[in-house]
N, C-alpha and C. Protein backbone atom coordinates (compact mmCIF):
# COMPACT_ATOMS: atom_id res chain seq x y z
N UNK A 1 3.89 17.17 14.08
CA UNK A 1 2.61 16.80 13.51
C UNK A 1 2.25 15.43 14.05
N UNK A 2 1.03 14.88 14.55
CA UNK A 2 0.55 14.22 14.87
C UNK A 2 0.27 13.13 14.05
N UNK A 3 0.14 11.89 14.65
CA UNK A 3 -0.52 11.18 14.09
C UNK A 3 -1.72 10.77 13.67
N UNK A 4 -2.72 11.27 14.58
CA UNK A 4 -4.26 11.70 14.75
C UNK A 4 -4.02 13.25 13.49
N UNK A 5 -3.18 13.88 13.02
CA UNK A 5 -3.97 14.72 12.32
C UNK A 5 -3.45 14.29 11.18
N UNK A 6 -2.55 13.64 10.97
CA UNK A 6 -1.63 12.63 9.48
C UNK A 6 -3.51 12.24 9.13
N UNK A 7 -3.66 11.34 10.11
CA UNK A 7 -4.86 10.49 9.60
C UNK A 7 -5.97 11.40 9.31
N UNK A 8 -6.50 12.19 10.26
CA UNK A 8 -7.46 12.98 9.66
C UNK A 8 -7.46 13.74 8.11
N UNK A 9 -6.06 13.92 7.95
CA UNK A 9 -5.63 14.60 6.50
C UNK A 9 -5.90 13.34 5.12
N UNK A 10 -5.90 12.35 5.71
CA UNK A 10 -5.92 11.03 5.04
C UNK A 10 -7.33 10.83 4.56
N UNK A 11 -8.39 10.82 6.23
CA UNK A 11 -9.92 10.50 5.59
C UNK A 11 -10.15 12.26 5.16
N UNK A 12 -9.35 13.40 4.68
CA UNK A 12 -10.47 14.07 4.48
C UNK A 12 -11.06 15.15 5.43
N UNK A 13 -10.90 15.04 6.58
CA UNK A 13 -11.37 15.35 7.54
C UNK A 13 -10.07 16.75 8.14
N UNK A 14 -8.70 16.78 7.41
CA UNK A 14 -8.01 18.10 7.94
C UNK A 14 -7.67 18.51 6.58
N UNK A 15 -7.19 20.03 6.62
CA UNK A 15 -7.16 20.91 5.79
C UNK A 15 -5.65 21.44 5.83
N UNK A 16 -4.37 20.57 5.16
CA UNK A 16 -3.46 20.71 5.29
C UNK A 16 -3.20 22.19 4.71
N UNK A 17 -1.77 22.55 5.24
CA UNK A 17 -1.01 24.34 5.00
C UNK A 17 -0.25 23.55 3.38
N UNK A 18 0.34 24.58 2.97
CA UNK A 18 1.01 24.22 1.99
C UNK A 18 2.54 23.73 2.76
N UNK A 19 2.66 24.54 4.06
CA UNK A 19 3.90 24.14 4.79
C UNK A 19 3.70 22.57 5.17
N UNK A 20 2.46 22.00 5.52
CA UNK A 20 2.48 21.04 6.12
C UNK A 20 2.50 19.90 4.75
N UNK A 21 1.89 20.03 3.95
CA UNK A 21 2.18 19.08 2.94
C UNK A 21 4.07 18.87 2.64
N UNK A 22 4.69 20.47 2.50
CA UNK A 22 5.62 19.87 2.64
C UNK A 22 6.79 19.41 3.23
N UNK A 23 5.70 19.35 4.07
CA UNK A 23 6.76 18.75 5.54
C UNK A 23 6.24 17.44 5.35
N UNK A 24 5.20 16.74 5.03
CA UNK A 24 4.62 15.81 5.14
C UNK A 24 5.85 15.02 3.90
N UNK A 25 5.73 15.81 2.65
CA UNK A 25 7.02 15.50 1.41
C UNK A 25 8.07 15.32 2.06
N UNK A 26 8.63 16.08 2.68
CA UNK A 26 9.81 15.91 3.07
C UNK A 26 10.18 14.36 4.08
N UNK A 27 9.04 14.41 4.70
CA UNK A 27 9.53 13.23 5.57
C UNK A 27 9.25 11.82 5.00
N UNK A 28 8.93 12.00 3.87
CA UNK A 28 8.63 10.51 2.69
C UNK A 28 8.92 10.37 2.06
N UNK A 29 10.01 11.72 1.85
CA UNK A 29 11.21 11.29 0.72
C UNK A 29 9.80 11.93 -0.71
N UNK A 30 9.16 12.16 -1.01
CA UNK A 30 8.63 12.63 -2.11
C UNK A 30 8.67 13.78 -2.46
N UNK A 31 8.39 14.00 -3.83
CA UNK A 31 8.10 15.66 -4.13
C UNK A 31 6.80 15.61 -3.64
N UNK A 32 6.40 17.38 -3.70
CA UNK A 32 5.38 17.58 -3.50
C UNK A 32 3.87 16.97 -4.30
N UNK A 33 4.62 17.02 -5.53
CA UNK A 33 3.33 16.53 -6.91
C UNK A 33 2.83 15.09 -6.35
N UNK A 34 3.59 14.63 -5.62
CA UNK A 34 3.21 12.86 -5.19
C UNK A 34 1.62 13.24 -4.72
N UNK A 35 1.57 13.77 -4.11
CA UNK A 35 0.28 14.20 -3.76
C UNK A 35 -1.04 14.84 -4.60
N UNK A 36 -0.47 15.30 -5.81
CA UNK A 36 -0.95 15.96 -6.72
C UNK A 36 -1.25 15.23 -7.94
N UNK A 37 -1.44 14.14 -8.34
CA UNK A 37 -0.82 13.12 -9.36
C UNK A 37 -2.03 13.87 -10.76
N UNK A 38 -0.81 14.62 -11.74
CA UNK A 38 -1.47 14.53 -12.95
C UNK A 38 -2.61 13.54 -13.55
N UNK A 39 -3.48 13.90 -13.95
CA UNK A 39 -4.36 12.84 -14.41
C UNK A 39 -5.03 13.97 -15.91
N UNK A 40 -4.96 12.63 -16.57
CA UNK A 40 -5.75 12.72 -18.23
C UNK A 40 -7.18 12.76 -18.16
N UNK A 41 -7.78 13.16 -19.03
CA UNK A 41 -8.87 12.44 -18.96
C UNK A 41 -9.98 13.40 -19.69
N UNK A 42 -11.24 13.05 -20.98
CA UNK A 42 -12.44 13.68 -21.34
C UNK A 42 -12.81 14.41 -20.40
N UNK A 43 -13.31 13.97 -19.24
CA UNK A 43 -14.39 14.34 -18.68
C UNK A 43 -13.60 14.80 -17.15
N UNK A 44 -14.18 15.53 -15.96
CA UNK A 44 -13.77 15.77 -14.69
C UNK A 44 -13.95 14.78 -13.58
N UNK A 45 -14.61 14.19 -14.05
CA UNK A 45 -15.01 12.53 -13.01
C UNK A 45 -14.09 11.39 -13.44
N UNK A 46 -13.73 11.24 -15.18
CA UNK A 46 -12.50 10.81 -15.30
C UNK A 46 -11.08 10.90 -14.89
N UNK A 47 -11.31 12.73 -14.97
CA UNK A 47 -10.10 13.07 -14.10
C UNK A 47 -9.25 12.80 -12.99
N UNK A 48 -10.77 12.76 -12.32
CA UNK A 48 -11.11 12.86 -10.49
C UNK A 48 -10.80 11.07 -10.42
N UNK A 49 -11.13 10.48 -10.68
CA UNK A 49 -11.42 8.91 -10.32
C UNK A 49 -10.36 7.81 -11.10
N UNK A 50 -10.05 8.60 -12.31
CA UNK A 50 -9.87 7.55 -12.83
C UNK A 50 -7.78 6.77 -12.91
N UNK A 51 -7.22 6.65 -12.46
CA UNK A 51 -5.88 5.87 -12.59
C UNK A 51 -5.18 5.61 -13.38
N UNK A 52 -4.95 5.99 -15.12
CA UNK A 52 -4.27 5.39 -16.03
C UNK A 52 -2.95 4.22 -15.30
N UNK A 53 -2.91 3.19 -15.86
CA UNK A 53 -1.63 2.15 -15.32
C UNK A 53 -0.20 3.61 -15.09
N UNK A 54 0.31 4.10 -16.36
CA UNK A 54 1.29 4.75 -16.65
C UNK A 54 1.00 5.91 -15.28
N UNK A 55 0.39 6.11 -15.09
CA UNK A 55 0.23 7.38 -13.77
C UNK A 55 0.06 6.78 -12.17
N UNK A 56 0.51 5.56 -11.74
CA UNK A 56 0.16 4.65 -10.50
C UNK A 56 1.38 5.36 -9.71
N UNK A 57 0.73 5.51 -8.37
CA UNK A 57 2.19 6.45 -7.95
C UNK A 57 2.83 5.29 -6.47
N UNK A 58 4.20 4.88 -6.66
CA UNK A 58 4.92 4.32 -6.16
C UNK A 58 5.30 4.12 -4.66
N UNK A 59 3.94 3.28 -4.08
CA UNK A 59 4.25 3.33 -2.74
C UNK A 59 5.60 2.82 -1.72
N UNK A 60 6.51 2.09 -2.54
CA UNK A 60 7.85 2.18 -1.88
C UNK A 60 8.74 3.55 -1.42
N UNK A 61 8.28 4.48 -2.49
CA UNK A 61 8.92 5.84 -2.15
C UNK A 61 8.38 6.27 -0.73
N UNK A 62 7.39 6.26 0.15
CA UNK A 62 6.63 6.35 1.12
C UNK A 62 6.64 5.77 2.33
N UNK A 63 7.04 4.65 1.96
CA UNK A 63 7.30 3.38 2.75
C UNK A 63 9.12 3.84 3.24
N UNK A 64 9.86 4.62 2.52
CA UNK A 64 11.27 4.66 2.65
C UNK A 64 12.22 3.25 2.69
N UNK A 65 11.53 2.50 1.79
CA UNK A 65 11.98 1.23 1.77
C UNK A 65 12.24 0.47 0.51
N UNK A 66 13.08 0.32 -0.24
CA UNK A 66 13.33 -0.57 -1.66
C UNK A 66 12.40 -1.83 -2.08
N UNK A 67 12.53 -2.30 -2.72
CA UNK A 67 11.57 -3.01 -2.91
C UNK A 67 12.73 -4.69 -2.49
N UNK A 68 14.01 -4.58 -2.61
CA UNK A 68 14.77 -5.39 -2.12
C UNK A 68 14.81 -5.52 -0.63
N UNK A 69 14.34 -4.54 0.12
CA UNK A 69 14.43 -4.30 1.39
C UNK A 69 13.37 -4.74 2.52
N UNK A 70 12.23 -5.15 1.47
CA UNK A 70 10.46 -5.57 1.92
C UNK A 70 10.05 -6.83 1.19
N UNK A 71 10.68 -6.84 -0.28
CA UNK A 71 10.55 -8.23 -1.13
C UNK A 71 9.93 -8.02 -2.08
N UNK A 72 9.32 -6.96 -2.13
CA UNK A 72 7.98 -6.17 -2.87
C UNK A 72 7.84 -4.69 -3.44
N UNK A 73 7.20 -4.86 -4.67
CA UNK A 73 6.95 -3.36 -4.97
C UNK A 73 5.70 -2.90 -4.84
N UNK A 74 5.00 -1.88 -4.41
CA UNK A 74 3.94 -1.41 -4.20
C UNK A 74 3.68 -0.25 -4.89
N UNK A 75 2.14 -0.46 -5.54
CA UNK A 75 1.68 0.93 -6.61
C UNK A 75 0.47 1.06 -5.85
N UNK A 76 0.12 2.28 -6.00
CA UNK A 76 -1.46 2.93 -5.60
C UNK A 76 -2.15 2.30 -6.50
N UNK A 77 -3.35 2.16 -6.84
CA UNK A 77 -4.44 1.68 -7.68
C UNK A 77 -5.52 2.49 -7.46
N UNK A 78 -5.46 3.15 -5.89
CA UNK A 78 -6.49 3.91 -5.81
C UNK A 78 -6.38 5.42 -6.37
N UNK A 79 -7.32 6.32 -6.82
CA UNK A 79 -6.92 7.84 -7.39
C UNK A 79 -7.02 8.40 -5.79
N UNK A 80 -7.41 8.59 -4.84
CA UNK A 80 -7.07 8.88 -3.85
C UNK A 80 -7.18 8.56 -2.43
N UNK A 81 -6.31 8.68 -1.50
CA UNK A 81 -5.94 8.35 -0.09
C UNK A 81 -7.15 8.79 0.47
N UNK A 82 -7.72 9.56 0.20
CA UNK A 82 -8.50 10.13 1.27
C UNK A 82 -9.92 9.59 1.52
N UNK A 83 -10.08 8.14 1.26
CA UNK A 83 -11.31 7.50 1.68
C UNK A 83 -11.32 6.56 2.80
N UNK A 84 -12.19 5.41 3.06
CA UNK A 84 -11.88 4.78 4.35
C UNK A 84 -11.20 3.48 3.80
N UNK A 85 -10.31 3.31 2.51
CA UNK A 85 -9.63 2.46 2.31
C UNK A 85 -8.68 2.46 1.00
N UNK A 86 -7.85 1.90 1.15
CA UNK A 86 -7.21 2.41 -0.25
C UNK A 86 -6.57 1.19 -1.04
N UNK A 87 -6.67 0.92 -2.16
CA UNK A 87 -6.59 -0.57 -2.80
C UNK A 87 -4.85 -0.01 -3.80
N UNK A 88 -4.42 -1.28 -3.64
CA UNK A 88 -3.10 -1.37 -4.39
C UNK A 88 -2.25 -2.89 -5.00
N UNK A 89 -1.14 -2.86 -5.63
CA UNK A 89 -0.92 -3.31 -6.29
C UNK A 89 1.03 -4.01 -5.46
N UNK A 90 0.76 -5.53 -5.54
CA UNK A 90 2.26 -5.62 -5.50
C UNK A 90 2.86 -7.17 -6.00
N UNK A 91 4.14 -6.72 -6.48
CA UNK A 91 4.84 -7.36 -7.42
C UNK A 91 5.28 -8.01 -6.61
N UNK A 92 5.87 -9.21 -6.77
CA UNK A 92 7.04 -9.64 -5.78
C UNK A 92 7.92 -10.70 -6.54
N UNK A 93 9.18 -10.59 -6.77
CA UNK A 93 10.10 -11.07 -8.04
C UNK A 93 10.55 -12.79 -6.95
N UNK A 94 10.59 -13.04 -8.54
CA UNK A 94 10.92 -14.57 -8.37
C UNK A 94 11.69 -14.55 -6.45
N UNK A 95 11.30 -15.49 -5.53
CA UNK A 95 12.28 -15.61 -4.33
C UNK A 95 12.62 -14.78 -3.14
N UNK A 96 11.45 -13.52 -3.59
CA UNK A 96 11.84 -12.03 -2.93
C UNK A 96 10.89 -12.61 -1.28
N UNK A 97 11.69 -11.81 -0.57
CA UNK A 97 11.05 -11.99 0.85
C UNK A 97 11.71 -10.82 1.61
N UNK A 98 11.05 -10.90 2.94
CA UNK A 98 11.52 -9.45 3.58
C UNK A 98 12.01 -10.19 5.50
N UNK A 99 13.50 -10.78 4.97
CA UNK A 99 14.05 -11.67 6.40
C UNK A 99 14.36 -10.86 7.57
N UNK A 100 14.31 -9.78 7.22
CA UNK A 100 14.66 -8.87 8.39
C UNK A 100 13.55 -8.52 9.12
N UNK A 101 12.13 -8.31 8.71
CA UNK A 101 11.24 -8.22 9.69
C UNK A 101 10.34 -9.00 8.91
N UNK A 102 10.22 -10.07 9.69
CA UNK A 102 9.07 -11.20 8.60
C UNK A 102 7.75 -11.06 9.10
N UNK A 103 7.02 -10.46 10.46
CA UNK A 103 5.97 -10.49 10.61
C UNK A 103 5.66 -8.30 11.04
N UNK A 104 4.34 -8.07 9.95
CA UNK A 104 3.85 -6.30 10.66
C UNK A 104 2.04 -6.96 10.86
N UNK A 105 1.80 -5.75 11.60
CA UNK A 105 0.11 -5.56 12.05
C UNK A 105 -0.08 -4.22 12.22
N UNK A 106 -0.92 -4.09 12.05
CA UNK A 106 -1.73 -2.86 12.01
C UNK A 106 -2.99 -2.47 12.08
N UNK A 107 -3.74 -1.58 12.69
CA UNK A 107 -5.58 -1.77 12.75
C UNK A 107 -6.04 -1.91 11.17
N UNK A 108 -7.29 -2.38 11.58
CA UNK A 108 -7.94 -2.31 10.72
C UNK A 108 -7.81 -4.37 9.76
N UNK A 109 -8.50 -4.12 8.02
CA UNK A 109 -9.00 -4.95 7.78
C UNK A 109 -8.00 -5.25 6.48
N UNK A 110 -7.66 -6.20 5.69
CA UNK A 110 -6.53 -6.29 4.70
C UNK A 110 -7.44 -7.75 3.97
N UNK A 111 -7.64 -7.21 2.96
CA UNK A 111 -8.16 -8.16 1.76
C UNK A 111 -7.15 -8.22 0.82
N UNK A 112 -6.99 -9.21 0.32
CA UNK A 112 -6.30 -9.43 -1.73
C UNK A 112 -6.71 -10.41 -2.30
N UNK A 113 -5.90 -10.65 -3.96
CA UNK A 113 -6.13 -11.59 -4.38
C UNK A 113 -4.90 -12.10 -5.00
N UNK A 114 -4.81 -13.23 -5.30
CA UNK A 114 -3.56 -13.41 -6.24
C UNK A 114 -3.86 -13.45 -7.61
N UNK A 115 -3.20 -12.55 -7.98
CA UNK A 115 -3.27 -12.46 -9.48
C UNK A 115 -3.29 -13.40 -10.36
N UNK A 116 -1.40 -13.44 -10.28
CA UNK A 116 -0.05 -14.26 -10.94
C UNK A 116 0.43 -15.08 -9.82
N UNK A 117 0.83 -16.55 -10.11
CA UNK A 117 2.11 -17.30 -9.17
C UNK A 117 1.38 -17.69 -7.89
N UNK A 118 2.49 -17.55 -7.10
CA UNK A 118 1.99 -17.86 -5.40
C UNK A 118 2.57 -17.37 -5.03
N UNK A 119 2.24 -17.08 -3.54
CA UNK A 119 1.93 -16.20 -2.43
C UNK A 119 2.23 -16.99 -1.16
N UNK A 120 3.31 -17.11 -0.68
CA UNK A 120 3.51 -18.17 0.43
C UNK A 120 2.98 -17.04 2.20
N UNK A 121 2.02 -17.23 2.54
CA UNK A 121 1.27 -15.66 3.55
C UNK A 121 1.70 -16.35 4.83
N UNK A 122 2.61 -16.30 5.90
CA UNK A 122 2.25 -16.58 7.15
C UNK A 122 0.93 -15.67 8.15
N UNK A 123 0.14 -16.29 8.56
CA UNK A 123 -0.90 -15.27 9.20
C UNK A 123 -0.96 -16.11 10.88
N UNK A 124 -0.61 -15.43 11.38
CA UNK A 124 -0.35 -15.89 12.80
C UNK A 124 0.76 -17.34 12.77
N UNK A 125 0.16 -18.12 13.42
CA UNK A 125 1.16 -19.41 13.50
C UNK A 125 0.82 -20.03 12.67
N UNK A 126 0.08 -20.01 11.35
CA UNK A 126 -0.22 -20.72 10.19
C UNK A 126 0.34 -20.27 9.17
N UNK A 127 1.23 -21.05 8.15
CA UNK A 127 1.61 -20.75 6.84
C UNK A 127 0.60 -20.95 5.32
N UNK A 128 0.66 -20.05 4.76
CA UNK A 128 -0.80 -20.90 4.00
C UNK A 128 0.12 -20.17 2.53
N UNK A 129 -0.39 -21.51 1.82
CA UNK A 129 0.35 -21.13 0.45
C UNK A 129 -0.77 -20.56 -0.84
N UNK A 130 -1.30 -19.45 -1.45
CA UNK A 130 -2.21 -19.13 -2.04
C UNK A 130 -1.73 -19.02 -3.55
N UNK A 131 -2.72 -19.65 -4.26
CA UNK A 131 -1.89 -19.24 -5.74
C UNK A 131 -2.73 -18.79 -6.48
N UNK A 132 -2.62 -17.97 -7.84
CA UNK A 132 -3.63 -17.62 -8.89
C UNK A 132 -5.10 -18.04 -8.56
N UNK A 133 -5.78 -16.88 -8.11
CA UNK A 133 -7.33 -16.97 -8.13
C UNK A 133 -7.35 -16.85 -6.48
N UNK A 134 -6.86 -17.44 -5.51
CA UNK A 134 -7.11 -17.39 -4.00
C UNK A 134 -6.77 -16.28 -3.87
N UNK A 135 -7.66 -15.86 -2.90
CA UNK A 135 -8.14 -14.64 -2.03
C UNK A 135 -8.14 -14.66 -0.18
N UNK A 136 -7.85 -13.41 0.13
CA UNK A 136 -7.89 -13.36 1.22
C UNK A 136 -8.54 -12.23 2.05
N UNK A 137 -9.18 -12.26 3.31
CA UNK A 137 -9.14 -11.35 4.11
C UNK A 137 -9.37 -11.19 5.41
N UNK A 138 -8.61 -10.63 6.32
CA UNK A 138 -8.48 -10.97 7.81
C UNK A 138 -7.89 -9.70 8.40
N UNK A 139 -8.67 -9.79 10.20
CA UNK A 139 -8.00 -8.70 10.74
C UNK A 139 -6.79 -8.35 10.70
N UNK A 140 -6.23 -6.96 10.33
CA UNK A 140 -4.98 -6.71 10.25
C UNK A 140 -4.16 -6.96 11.61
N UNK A 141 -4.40 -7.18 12.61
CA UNK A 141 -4.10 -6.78 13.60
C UNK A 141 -3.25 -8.23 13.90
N UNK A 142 -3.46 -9.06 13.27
CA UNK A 142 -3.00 -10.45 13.13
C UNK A 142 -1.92 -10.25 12.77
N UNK A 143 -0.48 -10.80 13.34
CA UNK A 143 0.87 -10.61 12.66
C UNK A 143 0.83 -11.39 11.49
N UNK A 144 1.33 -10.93 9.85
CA UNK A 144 1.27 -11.24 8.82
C UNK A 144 2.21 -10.80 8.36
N UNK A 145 2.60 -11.60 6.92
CA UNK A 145 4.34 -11.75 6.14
C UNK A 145 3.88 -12.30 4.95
N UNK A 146 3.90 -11.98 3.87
CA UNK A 146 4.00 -13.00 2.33
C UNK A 146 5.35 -12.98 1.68
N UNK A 147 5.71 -13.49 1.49
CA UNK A 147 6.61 -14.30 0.04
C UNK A 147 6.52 -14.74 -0.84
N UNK A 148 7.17 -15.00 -1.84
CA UNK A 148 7.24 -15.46 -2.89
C UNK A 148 8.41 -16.26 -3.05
N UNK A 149 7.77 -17.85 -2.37
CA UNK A 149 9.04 -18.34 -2.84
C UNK A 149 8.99 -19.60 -4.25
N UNK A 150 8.70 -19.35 -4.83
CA UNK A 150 8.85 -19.75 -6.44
C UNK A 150 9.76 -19.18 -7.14
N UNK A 151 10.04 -19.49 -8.61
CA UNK A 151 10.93 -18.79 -9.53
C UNK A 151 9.94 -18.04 -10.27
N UNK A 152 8.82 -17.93 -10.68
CA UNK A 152 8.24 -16.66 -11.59
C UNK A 152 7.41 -15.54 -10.37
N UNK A 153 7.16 -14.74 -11.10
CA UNK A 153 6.94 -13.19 -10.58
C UNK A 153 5.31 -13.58 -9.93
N UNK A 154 5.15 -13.12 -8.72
CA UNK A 154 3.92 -13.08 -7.95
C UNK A 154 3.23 -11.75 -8.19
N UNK A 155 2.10 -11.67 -8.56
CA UNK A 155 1.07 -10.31 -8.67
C UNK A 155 -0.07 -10.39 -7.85
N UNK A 156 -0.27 -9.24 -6.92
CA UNK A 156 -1.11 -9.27 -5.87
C UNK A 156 -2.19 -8.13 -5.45
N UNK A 157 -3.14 -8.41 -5.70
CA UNK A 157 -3.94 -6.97 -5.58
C UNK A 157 -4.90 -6.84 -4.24
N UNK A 158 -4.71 -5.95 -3.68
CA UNK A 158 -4.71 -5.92 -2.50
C UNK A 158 -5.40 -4.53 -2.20
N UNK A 159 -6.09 -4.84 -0.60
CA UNK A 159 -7.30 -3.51 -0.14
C UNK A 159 -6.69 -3.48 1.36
N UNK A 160 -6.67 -2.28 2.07
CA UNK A 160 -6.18 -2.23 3.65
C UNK A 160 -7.32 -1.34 3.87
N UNK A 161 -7.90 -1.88 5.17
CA UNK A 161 -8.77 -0.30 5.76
C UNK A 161 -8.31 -0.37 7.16
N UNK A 162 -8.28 1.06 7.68
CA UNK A 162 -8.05 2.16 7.63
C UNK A 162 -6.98 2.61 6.50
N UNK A 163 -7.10 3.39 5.93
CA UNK A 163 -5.50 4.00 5.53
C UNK A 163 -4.65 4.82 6.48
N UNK A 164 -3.74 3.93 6.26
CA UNK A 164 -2.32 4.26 7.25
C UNK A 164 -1.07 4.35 6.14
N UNK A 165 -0.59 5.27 5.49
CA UNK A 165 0.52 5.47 5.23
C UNK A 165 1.20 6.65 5.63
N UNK A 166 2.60 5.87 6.26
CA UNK A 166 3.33 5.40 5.53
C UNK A 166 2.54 3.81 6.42
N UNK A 167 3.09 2.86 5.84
CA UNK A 167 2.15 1.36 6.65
C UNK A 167 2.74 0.92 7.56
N UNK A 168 3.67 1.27 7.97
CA UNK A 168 4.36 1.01 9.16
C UNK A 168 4.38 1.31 10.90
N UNK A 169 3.16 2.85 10.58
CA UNK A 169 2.64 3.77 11.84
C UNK A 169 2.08 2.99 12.30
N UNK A 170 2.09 3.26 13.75
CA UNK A 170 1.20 2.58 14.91
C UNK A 170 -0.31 4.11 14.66
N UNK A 171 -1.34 3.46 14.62
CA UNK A 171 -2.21 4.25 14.94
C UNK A 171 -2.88 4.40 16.34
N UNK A 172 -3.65 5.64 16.76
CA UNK A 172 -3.76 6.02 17.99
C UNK A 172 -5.10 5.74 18.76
């Protein structure tokens, strides 16, 4: 399976088999339902749109990577992948950093904000330290790394366009 049709399945644009979804599961380490995410809700537009916190589905599982292993935990925020961007959520515990590969890039555009704490971001050859309320956004394509090097918990809410998961693919 391609990477050009991963992505097309992403915006919308392919019409996965039931084989290919779970082949797609299989190689992300998820069940199939990851894709399927139960949702509550009155109404069908609630259904369709809406995210309860308790239902955020766990983008480390995807990533095939711990959250000790990157520095960070990552949740969906968005109800689904299949638009031209997808917004999410990440924790990063007192000191956490990711020393083994400190700088990724990728196409496209990467906005956030800081929630909670600080955010120590290298973005090219500049270190910039962001805390509660600072915001960011810059070509992805720029080698970039955040940390958290303080003692309380960093909260970070964050937008990538294109969607590329797992976030690690080179796109074509």
């Amino acid at each position: 399976m391609s990477v050009s049709y991963i992505s097309a399945i992403e915006r919308g644009a392919g019409k996965p088999s039931v084989d290919t979804i779970e082949s797609l599961a299989s190689a992300l380490d998820v069940d199939v339902h990851w894709f399927f995410p139960a949702r509550r809700g009155a109404g069908p537009l609630e259904k369709a749109y809406i995210v309860r916190a308790e239902n955020r589905r766990n983008l480390n599982r995807v990533y095939n990577q711990s959250p000790e292993e990157i520095g960070y935990t990552d949740w969906l925020l968005s109800s689904s992948i299949g638009g031209r961007f997808y917004l999410g959520i990440s924790r990063y515990a007192p000191g956490a950093d990711r020393p083994d590969e400190p700088f990724h890039r990728h196409g496209g555009e990467q906005h956030g904000v800081v929630i909670q704490g600080e955010l120590e971001m290298n973005l090219g050859d500049e270190v910039i330290t962001l805390r509660s309320g600072d915001s960011y956004s810059f070509d992805a394509t720029i080698p970039h790394h955040g940390r958290n090097r303080s003692d309380s918990e960093t909260v970070l809410v964050w937008a990538v366009s294109p969607v590329v998961i797992p976030k690690d693919v080179e796109q074509d």
